[in-house]
N, C-alpha and C. Protein backbone atom coordinates (compact mmCIF):
# COMPACT_ATOMS: atom_id res chain seq x y z
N UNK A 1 74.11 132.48 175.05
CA UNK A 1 73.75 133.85 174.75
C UNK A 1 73.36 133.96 173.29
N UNK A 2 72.56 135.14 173.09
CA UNK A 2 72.02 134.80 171.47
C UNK A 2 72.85 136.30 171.28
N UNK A 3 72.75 136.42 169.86
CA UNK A 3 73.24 137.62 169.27
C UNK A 3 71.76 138.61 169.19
N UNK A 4 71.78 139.86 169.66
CA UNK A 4 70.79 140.89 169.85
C UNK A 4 70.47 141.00 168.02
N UNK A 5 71.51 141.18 167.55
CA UNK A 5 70.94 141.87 165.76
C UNK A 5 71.02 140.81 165.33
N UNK A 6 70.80 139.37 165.34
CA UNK A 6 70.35 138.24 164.75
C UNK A 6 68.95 138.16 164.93
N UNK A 7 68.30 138.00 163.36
CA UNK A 7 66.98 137.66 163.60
C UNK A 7 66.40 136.23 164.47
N UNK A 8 65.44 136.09 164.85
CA UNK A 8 65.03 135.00 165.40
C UNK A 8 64.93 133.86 164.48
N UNK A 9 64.88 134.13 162.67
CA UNK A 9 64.86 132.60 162.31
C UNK A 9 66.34 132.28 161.74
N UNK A 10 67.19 133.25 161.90
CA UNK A 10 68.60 133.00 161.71
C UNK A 10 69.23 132.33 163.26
N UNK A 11 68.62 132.05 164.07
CA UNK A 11 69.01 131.64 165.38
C UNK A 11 68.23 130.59 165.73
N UNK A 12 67.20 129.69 165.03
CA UNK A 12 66.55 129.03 165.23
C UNK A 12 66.87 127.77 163.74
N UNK A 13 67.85 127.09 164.13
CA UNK A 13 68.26 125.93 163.19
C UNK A 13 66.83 125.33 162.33
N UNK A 14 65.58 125.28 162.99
CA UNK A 14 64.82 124.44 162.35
C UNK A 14 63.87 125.57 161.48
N UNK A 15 64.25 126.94 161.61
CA UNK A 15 63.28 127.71 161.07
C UNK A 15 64.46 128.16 159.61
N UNK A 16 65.38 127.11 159.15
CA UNK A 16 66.24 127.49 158.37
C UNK A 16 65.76 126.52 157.09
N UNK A 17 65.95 127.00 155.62
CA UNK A 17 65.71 126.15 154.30
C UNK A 17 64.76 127.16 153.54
N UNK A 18 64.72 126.93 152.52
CA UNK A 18 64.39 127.48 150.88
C UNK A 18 62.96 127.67 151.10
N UNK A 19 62.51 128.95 150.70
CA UNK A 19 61.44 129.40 150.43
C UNK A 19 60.97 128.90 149.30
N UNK A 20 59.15 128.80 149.39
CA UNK A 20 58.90 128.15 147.84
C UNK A 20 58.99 128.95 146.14
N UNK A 21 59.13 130.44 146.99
CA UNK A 21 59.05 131.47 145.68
C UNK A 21 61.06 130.97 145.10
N UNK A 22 61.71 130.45 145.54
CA UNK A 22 63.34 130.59 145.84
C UNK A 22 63.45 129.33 144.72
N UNK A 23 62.47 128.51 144.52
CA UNK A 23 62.45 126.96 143.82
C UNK A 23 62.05 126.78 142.31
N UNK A 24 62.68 126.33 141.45
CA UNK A 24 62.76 126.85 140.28
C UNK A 24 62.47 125.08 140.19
N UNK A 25 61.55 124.75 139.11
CA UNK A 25 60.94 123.63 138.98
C UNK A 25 61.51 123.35 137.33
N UNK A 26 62.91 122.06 137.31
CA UNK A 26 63.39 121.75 135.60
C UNK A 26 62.82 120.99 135.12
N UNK A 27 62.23 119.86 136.17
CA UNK A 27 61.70 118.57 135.37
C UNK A 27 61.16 117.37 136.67
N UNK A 28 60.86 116.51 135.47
CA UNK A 28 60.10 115.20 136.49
C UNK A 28 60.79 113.54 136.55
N UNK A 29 60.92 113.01 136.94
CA UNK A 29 61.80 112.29 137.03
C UNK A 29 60.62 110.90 137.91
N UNK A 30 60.54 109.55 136.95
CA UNK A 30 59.71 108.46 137.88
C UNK A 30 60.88 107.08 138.10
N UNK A 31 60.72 107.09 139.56
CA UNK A 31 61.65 106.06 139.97
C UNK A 31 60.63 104.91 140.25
N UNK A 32 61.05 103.91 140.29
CA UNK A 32 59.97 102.50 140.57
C UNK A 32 58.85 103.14 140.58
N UNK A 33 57.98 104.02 139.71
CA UNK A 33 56.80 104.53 140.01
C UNK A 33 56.20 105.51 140.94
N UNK A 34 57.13 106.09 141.22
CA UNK A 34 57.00 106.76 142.26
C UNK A 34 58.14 108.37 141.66
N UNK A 35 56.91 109.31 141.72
CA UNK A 35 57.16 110.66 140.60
C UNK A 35 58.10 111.59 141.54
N UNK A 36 58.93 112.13 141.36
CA UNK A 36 59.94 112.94 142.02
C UNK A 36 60.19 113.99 141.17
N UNK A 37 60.03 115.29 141.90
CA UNK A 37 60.18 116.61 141.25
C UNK A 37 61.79 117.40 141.49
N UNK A 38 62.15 117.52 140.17
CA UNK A 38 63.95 118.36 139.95
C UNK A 38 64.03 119.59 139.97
N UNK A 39 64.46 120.23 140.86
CA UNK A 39 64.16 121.35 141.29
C UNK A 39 65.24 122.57 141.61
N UNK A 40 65.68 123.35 141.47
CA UNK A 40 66.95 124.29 141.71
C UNK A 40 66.47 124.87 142.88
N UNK A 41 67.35 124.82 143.34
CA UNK A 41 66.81 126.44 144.50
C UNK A 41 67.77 127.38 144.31
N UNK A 42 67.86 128.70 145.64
CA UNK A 42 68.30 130.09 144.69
C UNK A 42 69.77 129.83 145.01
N UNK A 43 70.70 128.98 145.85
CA UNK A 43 72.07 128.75 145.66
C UNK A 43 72.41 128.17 144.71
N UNK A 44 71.19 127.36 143.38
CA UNK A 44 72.01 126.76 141.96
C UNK A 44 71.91 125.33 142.33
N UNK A 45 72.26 124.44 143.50
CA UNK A 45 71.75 123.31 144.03
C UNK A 45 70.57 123.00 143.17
N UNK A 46 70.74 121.20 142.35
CA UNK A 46 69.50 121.03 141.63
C UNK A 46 69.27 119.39 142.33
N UNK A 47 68.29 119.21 142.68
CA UNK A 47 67.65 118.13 143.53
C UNK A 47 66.19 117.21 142.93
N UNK A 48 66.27 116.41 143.29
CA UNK A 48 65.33 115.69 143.11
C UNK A 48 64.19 115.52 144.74
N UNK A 49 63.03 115.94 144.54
CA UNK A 49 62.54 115.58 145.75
C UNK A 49 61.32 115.10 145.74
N UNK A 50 60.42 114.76 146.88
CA UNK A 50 59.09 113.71 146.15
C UNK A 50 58.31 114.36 146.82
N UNK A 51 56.95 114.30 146.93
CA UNK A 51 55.71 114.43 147.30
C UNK A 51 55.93 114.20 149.22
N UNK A 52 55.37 115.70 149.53
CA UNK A 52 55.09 115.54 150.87
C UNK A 52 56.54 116.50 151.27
N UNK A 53 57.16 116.42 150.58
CA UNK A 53 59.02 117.48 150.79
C UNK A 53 58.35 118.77 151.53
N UNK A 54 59.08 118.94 152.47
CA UNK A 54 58.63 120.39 153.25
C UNK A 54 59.92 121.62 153.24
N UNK A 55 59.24 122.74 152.63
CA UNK A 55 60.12 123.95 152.58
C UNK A 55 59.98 124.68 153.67
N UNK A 56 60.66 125.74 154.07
CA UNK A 56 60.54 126.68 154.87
C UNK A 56 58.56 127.16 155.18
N UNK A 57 58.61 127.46 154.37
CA UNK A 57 57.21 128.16 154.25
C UNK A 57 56.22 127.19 153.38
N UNK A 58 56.21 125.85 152.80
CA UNK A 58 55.22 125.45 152.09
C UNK A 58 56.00 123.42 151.69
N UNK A 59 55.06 123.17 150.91
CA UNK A 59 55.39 121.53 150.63
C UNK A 59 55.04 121.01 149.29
N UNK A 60 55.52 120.41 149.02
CA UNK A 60 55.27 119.94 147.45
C UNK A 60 53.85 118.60 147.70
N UNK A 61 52.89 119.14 146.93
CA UNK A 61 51.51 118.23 147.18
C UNK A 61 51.50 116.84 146.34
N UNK A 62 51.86 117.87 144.85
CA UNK A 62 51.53 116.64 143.78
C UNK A 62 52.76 117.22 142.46
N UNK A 63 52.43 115.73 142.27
CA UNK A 63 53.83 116.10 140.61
C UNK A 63 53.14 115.48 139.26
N UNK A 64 53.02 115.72 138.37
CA UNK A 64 52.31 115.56 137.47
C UNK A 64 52.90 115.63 136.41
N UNK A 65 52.58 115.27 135.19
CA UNK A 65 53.07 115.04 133.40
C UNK A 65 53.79 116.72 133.27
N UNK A 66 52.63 117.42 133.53
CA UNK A 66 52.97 118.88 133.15
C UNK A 66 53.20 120.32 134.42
N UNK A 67 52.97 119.51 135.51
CA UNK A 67 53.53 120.50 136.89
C UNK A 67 53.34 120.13 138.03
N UNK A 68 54.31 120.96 138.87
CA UNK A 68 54.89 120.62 140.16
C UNK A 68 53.32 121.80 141.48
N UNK A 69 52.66 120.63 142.32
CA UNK A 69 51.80 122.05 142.81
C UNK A 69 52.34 121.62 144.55
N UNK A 70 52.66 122.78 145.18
CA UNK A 70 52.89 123.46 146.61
C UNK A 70 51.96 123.88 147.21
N UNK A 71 51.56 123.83 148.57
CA UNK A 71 50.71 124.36 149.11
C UNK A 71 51.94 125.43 150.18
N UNK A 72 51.86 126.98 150.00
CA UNK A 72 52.45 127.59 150.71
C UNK A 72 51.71 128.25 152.02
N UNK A 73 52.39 128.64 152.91
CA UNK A 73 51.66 129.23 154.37
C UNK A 73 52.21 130.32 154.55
N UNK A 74 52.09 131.57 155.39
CA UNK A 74 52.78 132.29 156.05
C UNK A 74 54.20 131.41 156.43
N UNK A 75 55.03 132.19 156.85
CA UNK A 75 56.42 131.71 157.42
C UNK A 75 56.39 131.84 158.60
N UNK A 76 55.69 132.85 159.37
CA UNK A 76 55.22 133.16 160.64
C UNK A 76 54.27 132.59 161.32
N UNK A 77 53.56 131.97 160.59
CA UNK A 77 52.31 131.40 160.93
C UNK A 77 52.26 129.46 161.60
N UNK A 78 51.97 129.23 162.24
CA UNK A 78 52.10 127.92 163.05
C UNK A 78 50.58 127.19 162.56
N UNK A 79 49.91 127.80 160.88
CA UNK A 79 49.03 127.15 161.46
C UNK A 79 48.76 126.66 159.69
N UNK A 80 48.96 125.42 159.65
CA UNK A 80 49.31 124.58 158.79
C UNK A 80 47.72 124.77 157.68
N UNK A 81 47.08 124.59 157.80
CA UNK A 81 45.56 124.59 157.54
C UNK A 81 45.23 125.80 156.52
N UNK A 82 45.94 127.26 156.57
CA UNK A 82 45.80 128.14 155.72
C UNK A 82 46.77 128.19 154.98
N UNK A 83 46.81 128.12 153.25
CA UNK A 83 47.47 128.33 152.59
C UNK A 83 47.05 128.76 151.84
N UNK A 84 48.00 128.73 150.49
CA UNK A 84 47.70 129.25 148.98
C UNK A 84 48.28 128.21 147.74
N UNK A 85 47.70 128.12 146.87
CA UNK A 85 47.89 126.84 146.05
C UNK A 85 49.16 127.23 144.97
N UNK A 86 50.33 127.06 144.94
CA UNK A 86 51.14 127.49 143.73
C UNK A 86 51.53 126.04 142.81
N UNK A 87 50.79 126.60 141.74
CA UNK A 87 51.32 125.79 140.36
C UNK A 87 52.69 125.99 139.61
N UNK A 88 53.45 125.39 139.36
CA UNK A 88 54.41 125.83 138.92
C UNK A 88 54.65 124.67 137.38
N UNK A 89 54.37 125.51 136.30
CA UNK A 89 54.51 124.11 135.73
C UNK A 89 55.73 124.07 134.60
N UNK A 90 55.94 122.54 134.26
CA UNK A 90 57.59 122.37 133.48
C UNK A 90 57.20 122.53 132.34
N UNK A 91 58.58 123.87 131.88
CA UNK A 91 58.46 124.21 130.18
C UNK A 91 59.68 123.48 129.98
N UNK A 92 59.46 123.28 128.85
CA UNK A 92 60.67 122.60 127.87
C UNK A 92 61.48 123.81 127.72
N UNK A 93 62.37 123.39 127.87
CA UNK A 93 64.14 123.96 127.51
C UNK A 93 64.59 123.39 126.39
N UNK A 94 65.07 124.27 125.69
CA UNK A 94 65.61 124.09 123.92
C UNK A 94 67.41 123.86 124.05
N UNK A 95 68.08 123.14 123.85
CA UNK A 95 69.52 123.74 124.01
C UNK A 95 69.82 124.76 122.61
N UNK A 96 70.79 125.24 123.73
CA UNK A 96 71.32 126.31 121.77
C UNK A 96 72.06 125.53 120.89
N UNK A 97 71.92 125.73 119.52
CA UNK A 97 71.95 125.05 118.70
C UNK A 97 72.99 126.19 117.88
């Protein structure tokens, strides 16, 4: 039985994980050559993830010297092919001094 006032992607295990607006981009990180993007999401969780990583709604394309770029979709939408390009790129953080 499903719950009536549960939404459909709160009841659907695979329609669950972090929106790309939710992803806060700290830094870049290269392992054997291979570039991996450090990333917070909105529970504070900070991760390392690589090229091709799939979010709820979008995927990390490319990682670069100076930014992280996503291709996002509708969340509703089944149809992989339309998106929108988000740049997100890494500023330096100062510690306080």
């Amino acid at each position: 039985t499903r719950d009536p006032f549960a939404s459909i992607a709160d009841a659907d295990p695979t329609q669950r994980g972090d929106l790309v607006e939710d992803i806060g981009v700290k830094g870049r990180v290269v392992v054997h050559g291979k570039a991996y993007a450090v990333v917070s999401d909105s529970r504070g969780n900070v991760r390392t993830l690589p090229v091709g990583y799939r979010f709820k709604d979008g995927e990390i394309v490319a990682i670069s010297e100076k930014a992280v770029t996503f291709h996002q979709w509708e969340v509703t939408s089944t149809n992989r092919s339309v998106f929108r390009t988000v740049v997100r790129t890494l500023t330096r953080e100062e510690g306080n001094r």
